[in-house]
Protein backbone atom coordinates (compact mmCIF):
# COMPACT_ATOMS: atom_id res chain seq x y z
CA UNK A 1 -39.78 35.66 204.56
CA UNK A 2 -40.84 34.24 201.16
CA UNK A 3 -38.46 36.39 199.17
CA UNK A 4 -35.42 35.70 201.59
CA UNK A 5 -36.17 31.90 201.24
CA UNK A 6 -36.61 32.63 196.90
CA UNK A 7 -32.68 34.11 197.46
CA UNK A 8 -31.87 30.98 198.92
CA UNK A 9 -33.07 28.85 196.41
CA UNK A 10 -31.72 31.14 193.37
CA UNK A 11 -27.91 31.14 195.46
CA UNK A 12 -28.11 27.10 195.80
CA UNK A 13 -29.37 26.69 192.29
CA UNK A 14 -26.28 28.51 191.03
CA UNK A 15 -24.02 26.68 193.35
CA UNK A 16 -24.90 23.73 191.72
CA UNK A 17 -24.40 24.77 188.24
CA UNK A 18 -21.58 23.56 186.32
CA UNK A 19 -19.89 24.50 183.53
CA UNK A 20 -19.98 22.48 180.76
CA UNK A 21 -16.17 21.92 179.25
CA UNK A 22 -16.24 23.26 175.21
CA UNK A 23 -14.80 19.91 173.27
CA UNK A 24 -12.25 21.70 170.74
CA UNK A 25 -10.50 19.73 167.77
CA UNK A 26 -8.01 21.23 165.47
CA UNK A 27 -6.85 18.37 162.49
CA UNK A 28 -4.00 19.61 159.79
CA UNK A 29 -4.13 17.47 156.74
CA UNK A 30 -1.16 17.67 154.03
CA UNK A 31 -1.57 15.98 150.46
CA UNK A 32 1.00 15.46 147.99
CA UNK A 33 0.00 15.17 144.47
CA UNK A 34 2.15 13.95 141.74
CA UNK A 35 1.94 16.02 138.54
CA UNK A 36 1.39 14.31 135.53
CA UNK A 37 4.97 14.14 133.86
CA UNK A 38 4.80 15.55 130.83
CA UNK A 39 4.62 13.51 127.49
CA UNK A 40 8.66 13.02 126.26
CA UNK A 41 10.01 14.89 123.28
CA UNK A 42 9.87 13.90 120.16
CA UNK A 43 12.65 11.23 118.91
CA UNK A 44 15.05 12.17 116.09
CA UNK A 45 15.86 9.22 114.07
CA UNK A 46 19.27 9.35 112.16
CA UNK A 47 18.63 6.39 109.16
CA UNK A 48 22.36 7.92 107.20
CA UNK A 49 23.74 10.19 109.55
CA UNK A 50 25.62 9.45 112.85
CA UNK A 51 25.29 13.29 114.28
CA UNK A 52 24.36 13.69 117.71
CA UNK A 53 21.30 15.56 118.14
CA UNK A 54 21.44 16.44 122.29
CA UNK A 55 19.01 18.70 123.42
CA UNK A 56 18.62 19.63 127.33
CA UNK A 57 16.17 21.09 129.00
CA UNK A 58 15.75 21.33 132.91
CA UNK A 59 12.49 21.77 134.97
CA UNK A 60 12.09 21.84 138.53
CA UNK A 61 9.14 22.36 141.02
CA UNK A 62 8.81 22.98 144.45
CA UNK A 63 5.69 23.73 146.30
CA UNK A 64 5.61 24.85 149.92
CA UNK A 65 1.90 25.88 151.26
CA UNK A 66 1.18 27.43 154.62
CA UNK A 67 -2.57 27.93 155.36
CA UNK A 68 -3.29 29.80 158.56
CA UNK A 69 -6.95 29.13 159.82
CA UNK A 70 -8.36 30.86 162.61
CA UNK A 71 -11.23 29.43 164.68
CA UNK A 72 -14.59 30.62 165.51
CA UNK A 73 -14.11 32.43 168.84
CA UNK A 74 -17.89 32.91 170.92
CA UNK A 75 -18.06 34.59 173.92
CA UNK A 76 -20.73 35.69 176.73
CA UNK A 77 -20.77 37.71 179.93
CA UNK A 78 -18.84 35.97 182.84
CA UNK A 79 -20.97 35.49 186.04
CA UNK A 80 -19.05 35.32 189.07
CA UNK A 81 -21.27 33.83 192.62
CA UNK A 82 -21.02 35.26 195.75
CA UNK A 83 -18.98 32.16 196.39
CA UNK A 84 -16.16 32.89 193.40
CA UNK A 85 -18.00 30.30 190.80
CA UNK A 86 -17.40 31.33 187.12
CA UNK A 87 -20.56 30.93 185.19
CA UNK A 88 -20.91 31.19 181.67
CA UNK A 89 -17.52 31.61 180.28
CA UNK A 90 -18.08 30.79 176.40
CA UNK A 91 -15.10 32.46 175.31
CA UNK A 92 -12.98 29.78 172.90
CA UNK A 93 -10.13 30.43 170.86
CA UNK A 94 -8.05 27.98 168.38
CA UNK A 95 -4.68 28.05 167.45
CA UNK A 96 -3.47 28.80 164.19
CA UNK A 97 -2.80 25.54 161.98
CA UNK A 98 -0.06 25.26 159.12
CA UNK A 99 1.38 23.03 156.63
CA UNK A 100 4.62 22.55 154.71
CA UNK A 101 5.78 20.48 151.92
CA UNK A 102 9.12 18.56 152.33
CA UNK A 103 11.23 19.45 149.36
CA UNK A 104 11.03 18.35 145.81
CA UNK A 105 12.99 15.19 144.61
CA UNK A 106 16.14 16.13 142.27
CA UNK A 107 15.30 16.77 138.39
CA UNK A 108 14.98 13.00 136.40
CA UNK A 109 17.08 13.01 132.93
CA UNK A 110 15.73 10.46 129.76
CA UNK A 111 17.97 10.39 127.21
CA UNK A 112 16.28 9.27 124.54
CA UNK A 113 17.93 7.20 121.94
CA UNK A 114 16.75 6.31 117.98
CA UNK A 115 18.84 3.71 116.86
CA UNK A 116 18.99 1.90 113.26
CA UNK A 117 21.15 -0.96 113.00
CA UNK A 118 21.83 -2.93 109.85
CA UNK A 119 23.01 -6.22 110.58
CA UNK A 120 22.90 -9.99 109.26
CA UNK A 121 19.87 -11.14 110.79
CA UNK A 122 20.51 -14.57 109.92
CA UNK A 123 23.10 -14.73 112.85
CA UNK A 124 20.63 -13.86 115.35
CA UNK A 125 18.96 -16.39 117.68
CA UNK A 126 15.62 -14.97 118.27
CA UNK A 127 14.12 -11.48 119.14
CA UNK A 128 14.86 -12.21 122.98
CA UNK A 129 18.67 -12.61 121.77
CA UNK A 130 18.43 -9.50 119.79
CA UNK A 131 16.84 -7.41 122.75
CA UNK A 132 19.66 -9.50 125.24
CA UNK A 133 22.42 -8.02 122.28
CA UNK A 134 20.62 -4.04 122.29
CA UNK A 135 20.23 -3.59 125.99
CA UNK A 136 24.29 -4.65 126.51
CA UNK A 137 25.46 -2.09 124.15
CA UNK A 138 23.34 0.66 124.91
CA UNK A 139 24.01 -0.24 128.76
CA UNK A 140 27.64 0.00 128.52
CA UNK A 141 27.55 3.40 126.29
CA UNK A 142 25.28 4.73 129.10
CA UNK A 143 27.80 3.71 131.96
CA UNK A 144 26.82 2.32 135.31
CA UNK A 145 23.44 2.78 137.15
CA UNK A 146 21.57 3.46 134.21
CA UNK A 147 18.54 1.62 133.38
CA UNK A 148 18.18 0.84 129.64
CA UNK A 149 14.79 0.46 128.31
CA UNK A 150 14.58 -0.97 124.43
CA UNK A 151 11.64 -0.87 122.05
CA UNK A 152 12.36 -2.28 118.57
CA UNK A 153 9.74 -0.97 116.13
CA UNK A 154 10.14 -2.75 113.03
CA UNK A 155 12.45 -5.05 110.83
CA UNK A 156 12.99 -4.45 107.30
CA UNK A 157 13.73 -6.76 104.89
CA UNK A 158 14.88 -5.02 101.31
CA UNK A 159 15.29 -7.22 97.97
CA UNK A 160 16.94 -5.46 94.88
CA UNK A 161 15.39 -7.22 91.97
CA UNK A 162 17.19 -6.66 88.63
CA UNK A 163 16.35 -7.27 84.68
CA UNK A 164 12.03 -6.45 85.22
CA UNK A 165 10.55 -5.34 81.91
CA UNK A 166 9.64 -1.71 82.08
CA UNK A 167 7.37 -0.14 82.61
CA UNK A 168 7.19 -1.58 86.32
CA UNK A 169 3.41 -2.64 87.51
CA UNK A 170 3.63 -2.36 91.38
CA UNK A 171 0.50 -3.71 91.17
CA UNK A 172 2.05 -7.40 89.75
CA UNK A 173 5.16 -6.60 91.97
CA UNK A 174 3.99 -6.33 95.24
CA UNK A 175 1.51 -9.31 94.54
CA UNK A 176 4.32 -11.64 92.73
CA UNK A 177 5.98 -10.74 96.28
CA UNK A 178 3.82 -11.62 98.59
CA UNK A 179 2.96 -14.80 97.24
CA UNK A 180 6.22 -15.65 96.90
CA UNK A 181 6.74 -14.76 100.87
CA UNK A 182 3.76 -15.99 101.71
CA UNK A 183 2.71 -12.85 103.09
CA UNK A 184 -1.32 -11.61 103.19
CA UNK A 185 -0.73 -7.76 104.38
CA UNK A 186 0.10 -6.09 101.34
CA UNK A 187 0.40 -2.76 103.25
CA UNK A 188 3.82 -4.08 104.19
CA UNK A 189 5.21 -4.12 100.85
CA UNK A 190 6.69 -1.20 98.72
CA UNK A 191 8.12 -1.21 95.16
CA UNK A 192 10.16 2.07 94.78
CA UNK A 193 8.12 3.50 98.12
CA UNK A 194 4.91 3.00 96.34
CA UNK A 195 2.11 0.44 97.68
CA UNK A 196 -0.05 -1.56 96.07
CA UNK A 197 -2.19 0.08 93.57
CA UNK A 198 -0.15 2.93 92.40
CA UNK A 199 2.02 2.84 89.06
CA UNK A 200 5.45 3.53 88.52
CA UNK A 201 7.58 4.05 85.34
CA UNK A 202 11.45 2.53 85.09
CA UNK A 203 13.94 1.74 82.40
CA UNK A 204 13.50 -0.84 79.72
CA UNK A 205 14.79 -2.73 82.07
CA UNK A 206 13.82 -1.76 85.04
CA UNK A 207 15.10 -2.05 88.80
CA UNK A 208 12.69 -2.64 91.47
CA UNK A 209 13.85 -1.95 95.03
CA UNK A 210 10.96 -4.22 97.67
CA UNK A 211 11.13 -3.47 101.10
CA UNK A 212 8.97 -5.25 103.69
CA UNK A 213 8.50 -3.81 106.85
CA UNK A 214 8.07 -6.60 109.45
CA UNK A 215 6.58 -5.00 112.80
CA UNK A 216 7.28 -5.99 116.36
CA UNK A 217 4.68 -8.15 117.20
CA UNK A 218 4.31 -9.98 120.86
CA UNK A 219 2.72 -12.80 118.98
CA UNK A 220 5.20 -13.12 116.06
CA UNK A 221 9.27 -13.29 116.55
CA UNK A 222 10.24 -10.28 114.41
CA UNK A 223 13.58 -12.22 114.28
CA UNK A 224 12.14 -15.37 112.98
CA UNK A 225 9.50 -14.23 110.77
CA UNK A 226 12.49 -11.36 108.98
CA UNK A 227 14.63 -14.96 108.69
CA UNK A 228 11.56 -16.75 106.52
CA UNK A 229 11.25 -13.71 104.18
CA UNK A 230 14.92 -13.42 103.39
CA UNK A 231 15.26 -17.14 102.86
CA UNK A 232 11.92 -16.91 100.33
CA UNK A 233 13.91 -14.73 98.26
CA UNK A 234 14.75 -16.07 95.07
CA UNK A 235 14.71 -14.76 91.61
CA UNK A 236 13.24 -17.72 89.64
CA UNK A 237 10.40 -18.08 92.43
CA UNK A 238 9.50 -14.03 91.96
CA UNK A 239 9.79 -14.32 87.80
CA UNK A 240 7.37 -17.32 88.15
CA UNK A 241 4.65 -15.66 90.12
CA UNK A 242 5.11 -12.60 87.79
CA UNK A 243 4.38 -15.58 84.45
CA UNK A 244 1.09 -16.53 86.73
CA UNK A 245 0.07 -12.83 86.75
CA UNK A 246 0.32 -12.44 83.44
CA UNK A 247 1.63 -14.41 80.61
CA UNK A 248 2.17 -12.22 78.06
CA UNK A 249 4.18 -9.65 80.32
CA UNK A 250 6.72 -11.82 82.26
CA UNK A 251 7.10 -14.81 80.07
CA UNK A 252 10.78 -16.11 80.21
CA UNK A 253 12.37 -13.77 82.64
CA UNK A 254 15.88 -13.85 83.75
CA UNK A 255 15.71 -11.70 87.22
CA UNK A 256 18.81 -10.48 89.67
CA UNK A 257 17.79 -10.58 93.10
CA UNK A 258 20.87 -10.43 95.26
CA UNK A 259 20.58 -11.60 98.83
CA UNK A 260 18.46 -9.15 100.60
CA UNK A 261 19.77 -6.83 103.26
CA UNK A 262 18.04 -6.46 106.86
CA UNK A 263 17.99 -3.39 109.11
CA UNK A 264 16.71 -2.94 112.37
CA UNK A 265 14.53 0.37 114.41
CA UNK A 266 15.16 0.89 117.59
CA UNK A 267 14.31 3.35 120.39
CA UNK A 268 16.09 3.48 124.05
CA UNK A 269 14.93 5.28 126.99
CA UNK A 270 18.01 5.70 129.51
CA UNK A 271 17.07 6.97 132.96
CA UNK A 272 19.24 7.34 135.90
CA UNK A 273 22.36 9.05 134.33
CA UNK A 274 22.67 12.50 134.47
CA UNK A 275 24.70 13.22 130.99
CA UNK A 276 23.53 11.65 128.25
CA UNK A 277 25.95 8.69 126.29
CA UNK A 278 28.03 9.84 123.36
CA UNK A 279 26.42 9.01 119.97
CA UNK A 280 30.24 7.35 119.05
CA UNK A 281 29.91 5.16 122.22
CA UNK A 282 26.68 3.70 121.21
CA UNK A 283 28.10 3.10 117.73
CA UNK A 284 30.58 0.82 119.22
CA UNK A 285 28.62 -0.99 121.96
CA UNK A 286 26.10 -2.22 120.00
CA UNK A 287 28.37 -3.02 117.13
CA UNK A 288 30.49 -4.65 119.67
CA UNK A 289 27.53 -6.98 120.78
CA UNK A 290 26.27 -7.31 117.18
CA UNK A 291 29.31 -8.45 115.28
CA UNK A 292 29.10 -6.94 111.26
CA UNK A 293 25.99 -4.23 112.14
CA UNK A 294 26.03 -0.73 110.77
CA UNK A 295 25.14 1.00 113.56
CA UNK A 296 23.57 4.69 113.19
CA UNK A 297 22.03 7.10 116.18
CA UNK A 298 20.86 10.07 117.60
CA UNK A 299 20.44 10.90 120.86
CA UNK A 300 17.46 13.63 122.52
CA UNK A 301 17.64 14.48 125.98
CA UNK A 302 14.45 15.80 128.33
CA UNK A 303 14.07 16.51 131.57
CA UNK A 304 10.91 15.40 134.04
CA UNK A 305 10.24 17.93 136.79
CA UNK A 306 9.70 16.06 140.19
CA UNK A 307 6.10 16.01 141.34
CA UNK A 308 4.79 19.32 142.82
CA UNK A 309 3.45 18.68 146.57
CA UNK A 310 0.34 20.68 147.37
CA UNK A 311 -0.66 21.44 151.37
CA UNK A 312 -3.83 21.88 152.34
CA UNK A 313 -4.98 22.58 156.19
CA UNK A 314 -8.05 22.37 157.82
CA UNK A 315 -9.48 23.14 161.22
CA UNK A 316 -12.60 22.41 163.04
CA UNK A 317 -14.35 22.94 166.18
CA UNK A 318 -16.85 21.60 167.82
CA UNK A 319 -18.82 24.48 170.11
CA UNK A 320 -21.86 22.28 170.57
CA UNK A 321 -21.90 22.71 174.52
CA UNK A 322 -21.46 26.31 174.32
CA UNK A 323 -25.06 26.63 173.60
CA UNK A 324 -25.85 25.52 177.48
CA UNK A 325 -23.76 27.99 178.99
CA UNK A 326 -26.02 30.87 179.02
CA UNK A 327 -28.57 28.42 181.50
CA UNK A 328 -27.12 29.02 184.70
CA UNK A 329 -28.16 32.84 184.79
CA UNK A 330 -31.48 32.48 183.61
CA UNK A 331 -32.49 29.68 185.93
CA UNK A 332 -31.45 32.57 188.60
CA UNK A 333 -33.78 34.63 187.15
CA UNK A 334 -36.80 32.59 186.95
CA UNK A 335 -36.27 31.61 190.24
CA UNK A 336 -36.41 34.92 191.57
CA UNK A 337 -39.44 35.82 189.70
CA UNK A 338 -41.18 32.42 190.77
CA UNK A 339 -40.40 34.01 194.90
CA UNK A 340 -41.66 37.15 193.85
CA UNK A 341 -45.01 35.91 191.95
CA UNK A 342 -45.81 33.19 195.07
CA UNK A 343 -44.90 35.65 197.92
């Protein structure tokens, strides 16, 4: 009687045993990462020639990643009650994820463009005008859609000064200069391309060719400050710091110092046109928008490969309740046993 009644118990214990669902999750991420574009080529600056120098070059990524993960798959034996109840069924199985990258964006052309223009920069507003005069030319020589990008470097200001008694002191010369100019960076000045504190030899009388370099600075109007320098130019001023200097040396000199000449260095980046603008059509332009300039150029063109898209795919799953499914059986078990032991 006692082990028909510890049946009993076992079959309604297992009757009333459930299942417990397995709670699956499957995620695919994809990331797309930019690549760092690569530093531009290296400008080639034309000061007396008007060649062309056109290089090309063409890069282009793509990137198109398929990861396949397969998931953990657990399984136990399958125990079917006398009344058609599955118990026990563990067995799980995920689907395979992947990824793909859409396609790459077309190749992006620069056309890089050095630029040195000679002009009369005492018919120039301001450095805003100047930059207004620049990005017109260059525009039009690059054509429509193109975006024009203009960096001017420096200004130089170069004074010919005629009739110095030789041997020339660049020492005297570049500080006769800059007091004349009112200038405090000596480092700016050059007297035959030397600086300050080298020595040079010349005729009897010599010819001393100063050029100032007046940077682009966000503080200073390049334009402005160029203007003062040339208008400080004047031969008896520069032969009467040279007499404070030194006496002996520069007493009673009669100096030439023509009106000095200006020239401009620029660089343009062009982006958004796909052949690069002739180095004859920037001549023009610009000398179209800056009445009386000299205008010299070359012209470098690079290519920036499109960012390279990475894929990455990942998949989990959570098996947590399949660590309860083995319970049903044993509680029949132990309550067999328990009939058995009591009986």
């Amino acid at each position: 009687m006692k082990c028909v009644l510890a049946l009993c118990l076992a079959q309604v214990v297992m009757c009333s045993t459930s299942e417990p669902e397995p709670d699956t999750s499957f995620t695919t991420t994809l990331e797309d990462e930019p690549a760092p574009a690569p530093a531009l080529a290296a400008s080639t600056s034309a000061a007396t020639s008007s060649a062309a120098a056109t290089s090309s070059g063409s890069a282009t990524s793509s990137a198109a990643a398929t990861t396949t993960a397969q998931l953990a798959t657990s399984s136990a034996a399958a125990t079917t009650t006398s009344n058609g109840n599955v118990v026990g069924d563990t067995t799980t199985t995920g689907a395979a994820g992947t990824a793909t990258t859409s396609t790459p964006p077309a190749v992006v052309y620069e056309h890089i463009v050095e630029i040195t223009v000679e002009l009369n920069i005492s018919k120039i507003g301001n450095v805003a005008d100047l930059l207004d005069q620049l990005t017109l030319g260059v525009g039009t020589a690059a054509g429509s859609g193109a975006t024009v990008v203009i960096t001017i470097h420096y200004v130089s200001v170069t004074s010919v000064i005629g009739n110095l008694p030789s041997p020339l002191n660049v020492d005297d010369l570049v500080t006769a200069y800059a007091l004349m100019t009112n200038m405090t960076d000596l480092s700016l000045i050059l007297v035959n391309n030397a600086t300050h504190s080298n020595y040079g030899g010349g005729r009897r009388l010599a010819e001393a060719i100063v050029v100032v370099k007046v940077p682009y600075d966000a503080n200073t109007d390049v334009v402005v400050e160029s203007q003062r320098i040339s208008r400080q130019n004047s031969p008896q001023a520069f032969a009467i710091e040279l007499e404070k200097l030194n006496p002996s040396t520069y007493q009673d000199l009669v100096l030439t110092l023509p009106t000095p000449t200006t020239q401009l260095s620029v660089t343009s980046v062009i982006t958004g046109a796909s052949s690069a603008p002739t180095v004859s059509d920037i001549q023009v332009q610009v000398g179209v928008k800056i009445p009386g300039a000299t205008v010299t150029a070359s012209v470098v063109t690079v290519t920036v490969p499109p960012a390279t898209g990475t894929a990455t795919t990942t998949a989990n799953t959570n098996l947590e309740n399949d660590n309860h499914a083995p319970l049903a059986p044993m509680i029949t078990i132990w309550a067999v046993v328990y009939a058995f032991v009591v009986s």
